[in-house]
Protein backbone atom coordinates (compact mmCIF):
# COMPACT_ATOMS: atom_id res chain seq x y z
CA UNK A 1 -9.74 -33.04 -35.66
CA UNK A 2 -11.86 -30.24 -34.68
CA UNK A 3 -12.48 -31.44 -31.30
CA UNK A 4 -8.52 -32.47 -30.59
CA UNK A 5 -7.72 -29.14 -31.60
CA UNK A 6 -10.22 -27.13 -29.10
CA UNK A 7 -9.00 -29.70 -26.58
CA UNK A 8 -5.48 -28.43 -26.97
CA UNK A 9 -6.38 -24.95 -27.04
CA UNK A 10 -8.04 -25.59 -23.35
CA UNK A 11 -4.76 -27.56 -22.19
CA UNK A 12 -2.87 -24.41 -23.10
CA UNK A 13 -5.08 -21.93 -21.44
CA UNK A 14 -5.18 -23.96 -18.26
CA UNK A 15 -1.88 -23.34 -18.47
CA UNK A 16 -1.24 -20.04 -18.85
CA UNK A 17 -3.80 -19.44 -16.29
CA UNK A 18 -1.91 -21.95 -13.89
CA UNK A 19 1.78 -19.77 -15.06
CA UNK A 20 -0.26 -16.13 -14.85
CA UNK A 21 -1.72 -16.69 -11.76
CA UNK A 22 1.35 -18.00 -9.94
CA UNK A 23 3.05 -14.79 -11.03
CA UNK A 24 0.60 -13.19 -9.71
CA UNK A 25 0.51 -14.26 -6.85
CA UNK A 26 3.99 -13.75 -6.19
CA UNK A 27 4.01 -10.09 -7.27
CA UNK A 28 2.08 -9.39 -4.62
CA UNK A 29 4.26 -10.70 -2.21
CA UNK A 30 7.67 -10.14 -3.53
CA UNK A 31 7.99 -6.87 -4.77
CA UNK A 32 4.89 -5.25 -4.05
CA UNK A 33 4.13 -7.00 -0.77
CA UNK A 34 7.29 -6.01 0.46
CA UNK A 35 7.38 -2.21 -0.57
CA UNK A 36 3.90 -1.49 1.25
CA UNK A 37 5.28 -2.90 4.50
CA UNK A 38 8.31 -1.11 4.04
CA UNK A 39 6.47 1.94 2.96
CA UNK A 40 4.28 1.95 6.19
CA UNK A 41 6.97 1.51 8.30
CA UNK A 42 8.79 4.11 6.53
CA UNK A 43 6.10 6.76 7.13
CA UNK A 44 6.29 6.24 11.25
CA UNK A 45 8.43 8.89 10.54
CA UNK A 46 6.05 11.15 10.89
CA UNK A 47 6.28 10.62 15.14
CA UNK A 48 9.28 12.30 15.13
CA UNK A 49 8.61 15.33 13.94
CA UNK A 50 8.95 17.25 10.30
CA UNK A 51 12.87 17.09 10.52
CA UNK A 52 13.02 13.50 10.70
CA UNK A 53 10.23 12.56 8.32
CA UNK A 54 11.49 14.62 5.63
CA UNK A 55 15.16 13.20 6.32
CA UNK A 56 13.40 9.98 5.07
CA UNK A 57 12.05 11.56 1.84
CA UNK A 58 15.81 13.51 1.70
CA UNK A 59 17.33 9.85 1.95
CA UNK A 60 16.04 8.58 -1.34
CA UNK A 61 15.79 11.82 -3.19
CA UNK A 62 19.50 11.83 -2.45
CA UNK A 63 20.59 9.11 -4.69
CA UNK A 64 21.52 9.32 -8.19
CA UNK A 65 18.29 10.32 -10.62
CA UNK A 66 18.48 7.19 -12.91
CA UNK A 67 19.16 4.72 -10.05
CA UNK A 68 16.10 5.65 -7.98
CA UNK A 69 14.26 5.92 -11.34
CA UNK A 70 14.77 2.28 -12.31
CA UNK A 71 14.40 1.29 -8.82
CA UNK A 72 10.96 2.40 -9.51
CA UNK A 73 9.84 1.48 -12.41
CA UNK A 74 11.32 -2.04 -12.20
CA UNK A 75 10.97 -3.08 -8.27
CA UNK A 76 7.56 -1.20 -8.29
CA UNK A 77 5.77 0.17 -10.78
CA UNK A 78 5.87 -3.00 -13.43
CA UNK A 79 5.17 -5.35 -10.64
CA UNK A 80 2.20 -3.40 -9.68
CA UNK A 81 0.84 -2.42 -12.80
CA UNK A 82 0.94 -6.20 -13.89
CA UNK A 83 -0.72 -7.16 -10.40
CA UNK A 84 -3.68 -4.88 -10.64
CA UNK A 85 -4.20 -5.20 -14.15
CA UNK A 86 -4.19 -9.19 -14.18
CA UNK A 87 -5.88 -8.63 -10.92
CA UNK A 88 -8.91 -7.38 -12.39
CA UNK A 89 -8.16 -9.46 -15.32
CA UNK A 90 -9.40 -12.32 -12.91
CA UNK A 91 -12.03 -10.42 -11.01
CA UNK A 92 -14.11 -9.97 -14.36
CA UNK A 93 -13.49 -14.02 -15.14
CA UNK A 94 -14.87 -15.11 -11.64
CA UNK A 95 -17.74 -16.26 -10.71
CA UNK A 96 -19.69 -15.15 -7.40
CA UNK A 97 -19.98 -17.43 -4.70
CA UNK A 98 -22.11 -15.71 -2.46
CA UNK A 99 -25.38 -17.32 -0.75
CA UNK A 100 -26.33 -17.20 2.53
CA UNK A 101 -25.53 -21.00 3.20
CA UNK A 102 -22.21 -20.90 1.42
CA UNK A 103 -20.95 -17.37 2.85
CA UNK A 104 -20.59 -18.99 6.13
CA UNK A 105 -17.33 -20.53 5.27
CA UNK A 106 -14.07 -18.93 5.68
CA UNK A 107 -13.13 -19.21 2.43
CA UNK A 108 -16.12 -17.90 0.48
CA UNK A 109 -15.73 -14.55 3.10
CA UNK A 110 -11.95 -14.11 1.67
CA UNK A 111 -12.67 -14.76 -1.75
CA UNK A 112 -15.26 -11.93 -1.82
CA UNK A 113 -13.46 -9.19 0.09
CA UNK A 114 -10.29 -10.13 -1.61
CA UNK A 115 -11.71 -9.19 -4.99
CA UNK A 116 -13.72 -5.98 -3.37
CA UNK A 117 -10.75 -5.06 -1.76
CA UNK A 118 -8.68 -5.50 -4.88
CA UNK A 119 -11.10 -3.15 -6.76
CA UNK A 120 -10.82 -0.26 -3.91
CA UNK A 121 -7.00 -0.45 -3.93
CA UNK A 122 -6.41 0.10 -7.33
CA UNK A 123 -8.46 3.43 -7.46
CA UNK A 124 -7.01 4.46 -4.09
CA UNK A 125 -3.59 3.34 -5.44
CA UNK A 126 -4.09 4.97 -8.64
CA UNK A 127 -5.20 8.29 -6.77
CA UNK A 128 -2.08 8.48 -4.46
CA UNK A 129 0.72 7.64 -7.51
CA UNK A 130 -0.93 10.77 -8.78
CA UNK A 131 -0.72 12.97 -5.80
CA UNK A 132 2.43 11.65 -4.56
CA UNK A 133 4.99 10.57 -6.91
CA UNK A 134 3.58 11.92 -10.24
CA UNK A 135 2.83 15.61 -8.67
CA UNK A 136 6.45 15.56 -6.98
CA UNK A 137 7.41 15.61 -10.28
CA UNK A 138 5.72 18.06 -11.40
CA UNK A 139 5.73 20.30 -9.07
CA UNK A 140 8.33 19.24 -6.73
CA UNK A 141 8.99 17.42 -3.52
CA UNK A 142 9.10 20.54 -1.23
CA UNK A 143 4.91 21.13 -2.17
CA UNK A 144 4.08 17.86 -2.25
CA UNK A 145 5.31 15.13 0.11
CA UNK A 146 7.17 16.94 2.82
CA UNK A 147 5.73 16.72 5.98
CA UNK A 148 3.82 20.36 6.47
CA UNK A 149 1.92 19.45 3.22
CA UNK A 150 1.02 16.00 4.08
CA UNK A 151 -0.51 17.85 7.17
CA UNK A 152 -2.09 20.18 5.38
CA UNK A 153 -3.61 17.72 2.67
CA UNK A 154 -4.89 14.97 5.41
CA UNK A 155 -6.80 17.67 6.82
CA UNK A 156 -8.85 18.96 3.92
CA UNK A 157 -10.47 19.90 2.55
CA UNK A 158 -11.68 22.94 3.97
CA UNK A 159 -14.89 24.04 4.03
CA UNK A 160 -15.83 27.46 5.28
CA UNK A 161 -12.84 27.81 7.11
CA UNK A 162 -13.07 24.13 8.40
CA UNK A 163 -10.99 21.33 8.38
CA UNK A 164 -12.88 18.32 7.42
CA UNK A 165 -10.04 15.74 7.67
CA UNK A 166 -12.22 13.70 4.47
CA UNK A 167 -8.50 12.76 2.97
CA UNK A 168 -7.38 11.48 6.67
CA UNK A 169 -10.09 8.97 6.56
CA UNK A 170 -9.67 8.16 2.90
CA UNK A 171 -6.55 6.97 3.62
CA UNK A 172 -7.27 5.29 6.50
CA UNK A 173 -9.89 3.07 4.79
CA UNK A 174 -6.85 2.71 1.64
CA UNK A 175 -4.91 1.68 3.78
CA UNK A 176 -7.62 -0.76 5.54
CA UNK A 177 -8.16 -2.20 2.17
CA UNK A 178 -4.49 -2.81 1.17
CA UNK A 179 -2.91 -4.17 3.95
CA UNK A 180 -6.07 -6.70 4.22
CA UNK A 181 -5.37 -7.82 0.98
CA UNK A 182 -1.92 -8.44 1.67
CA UNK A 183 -2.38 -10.58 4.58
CA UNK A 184 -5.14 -12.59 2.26
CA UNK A 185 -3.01 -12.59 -0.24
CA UNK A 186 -0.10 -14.06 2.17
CA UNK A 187 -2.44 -17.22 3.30
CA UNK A 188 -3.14 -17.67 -0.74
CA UNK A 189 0.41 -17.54 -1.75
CA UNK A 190 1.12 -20.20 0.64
CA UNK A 191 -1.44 -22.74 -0.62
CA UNK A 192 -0.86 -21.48 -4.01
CA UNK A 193 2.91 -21.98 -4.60
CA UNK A 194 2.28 -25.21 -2.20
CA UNK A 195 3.53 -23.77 0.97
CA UNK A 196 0.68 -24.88 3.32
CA UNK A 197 -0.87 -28.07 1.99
CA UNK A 198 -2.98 -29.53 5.19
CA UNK A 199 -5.42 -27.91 6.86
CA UNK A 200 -3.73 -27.27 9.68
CA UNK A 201 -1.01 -25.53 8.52
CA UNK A 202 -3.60 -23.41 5.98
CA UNK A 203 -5.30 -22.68 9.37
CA UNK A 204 -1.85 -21.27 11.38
CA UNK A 205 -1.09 -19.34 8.00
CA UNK A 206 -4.28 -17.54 8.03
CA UNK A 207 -3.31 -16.34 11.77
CA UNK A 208 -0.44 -15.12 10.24
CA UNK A 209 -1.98 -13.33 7.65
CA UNK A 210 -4.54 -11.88 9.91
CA UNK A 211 -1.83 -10.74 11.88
CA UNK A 212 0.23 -8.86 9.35
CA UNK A 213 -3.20 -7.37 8.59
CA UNK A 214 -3.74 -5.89 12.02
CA UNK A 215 -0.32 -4.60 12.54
CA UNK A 216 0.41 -2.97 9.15
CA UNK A 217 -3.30 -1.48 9.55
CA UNK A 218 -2.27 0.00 13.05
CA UNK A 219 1.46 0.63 11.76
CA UNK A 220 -0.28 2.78 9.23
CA UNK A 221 -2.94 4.14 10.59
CA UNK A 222 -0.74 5.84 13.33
CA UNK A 223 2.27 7.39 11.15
CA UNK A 224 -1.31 8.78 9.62
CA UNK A 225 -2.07 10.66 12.73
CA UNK A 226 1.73 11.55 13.37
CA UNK A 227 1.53 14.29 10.92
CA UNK A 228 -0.79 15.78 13.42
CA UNK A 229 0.83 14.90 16.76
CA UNK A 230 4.86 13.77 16.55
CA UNK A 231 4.97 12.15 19.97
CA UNK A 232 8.92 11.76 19.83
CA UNK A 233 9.33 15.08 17.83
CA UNK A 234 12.49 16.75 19.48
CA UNK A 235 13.05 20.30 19.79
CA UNK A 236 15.33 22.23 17.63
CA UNK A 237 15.33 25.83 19.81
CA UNK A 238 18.27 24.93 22.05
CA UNK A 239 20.44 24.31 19.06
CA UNK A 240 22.17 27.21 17.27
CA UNK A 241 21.25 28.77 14.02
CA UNK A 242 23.54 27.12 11.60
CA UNK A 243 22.21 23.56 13.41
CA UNK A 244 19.32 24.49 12.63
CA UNK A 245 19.56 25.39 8.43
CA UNK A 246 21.28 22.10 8.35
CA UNK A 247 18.25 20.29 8.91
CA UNK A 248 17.07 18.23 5.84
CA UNK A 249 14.73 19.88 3.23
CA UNK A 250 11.90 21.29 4.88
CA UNK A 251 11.80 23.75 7.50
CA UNK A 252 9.39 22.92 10.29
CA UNK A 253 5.66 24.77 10.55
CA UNK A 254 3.81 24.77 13.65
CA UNK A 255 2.01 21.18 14.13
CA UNK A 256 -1.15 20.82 13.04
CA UNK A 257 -3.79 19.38 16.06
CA UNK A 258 -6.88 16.89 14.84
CA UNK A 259 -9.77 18.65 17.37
């Protein structure tokens, strides 16, 4: 009795596991997948020049308070609280695989960085909510997330007068980290929700995931450095005054220059 009873407990925590991790799996595709592209892409912005990139930020602080606020809280931040949490949920019930004979595989490589880069994300994730989206609450979107101050942050701090750009490459590696766990995590949705089943189709799907990898990294990496040096920025003196105050939100500070 005893025995059929633990045996049933076992077939119901298989499971779960086998519901849990499917959800997973697809939360980090579909929403949360999804937003970081978007949200990359989104900060290119930064190219053009103050004007444009705070237009961007102007865009969605523009629509009405509880809309964008349960736009939030239900496209991202349940989804990605419920990711990283059952995320490490699983990192603490797996086993290592590592050993020089077995690290040689493919595989065994993506199953450890996946879970190392899973652990860096959510602290660099958890740092950025704070900085970003919690402080422009607090202390508004104007000294927070507008263009000047992402600037200004990315190139502290400063230490006896000089810029040590330690944020800039904190950010850099966060967003090394994500977007490589994304385009893992696109090759193990496939297999997992039975997308790719052969080999060979596991094998074109990991290109693809390696590619989404390299171009969100770059994609990223550049609207980084556009807060430094907007390449497209266009020039507001020939325009008259009132043109001018009519730009969105921010007014534009002189452009910072990495050295």
């Amino acid at each position: 009795m005893i025995e059929q009873r633990n045996q049933n407990m076992l077939v119901r925590l298989v499971r779960e596991d086998y519901f849990w991790h499917k959800v997973h799996s697809l939360t980090g595709i579909v929403p949360v997948g999804y937003y970081l592209a978007q949200h990359l892409l989104l900060n290119t912005f930064s190219l053009a020049g103050a004007s444009r990139f705070n237009g961007v930020i102007g865009f969605f602080e523009g629509m009405p308070t509880h809309f964008l606020l349960a736009l939030k809280i239900v496209a991202i931040w349940i989804p990605l609280i419920f990711h990283a949490v059952y995320g490490i949920f699983i990192i603490s019930r797996a086993e290592g695989n590592y050993s020089e004979k077995a690290y040689k595989y493919r595989e065994n490589r993506y199953y450890t960085w996946q879970r190392w880069s899973g652990i860096f994300a959510f602290f660099f994730l958890c740092y950025h909510m704070f900085t970003t989206s919690v402080a422009a609450k607090i202390w508004g979107v104007e000294q927070t997330i507008a263009y000047d101050q992402w600037a200004s942050k990315l190139a502290g701090p400063t230490i006896g007068g000089v810029d040590t750009y330690l944020i800039l490459v904190v950010y850099m590696l966060g967003i090394l980290v994500c977007t490589y766990h994304l385009g893992y995590g696109l090759w193990n949705f496939c297999i997992r929700w039975g997308i790719t089943v052969s080999e060979k189709a596991q094998m074109a799907m990991a290109k693809v995931g390696f590619a989404a990898f390299v171009v969100l990294t770059l994609f990223g990496w550049v609207a980084l450095f556009g807060f430094f040096n907007p390449i497209f920025e266009k020039k507001d003196e020939a325009k008259p005054v009132e043109a001018r105050m009519s730009q969105p939100m921010v007014p534009t500070s002189e452009t910072r220059q990495l050295p």
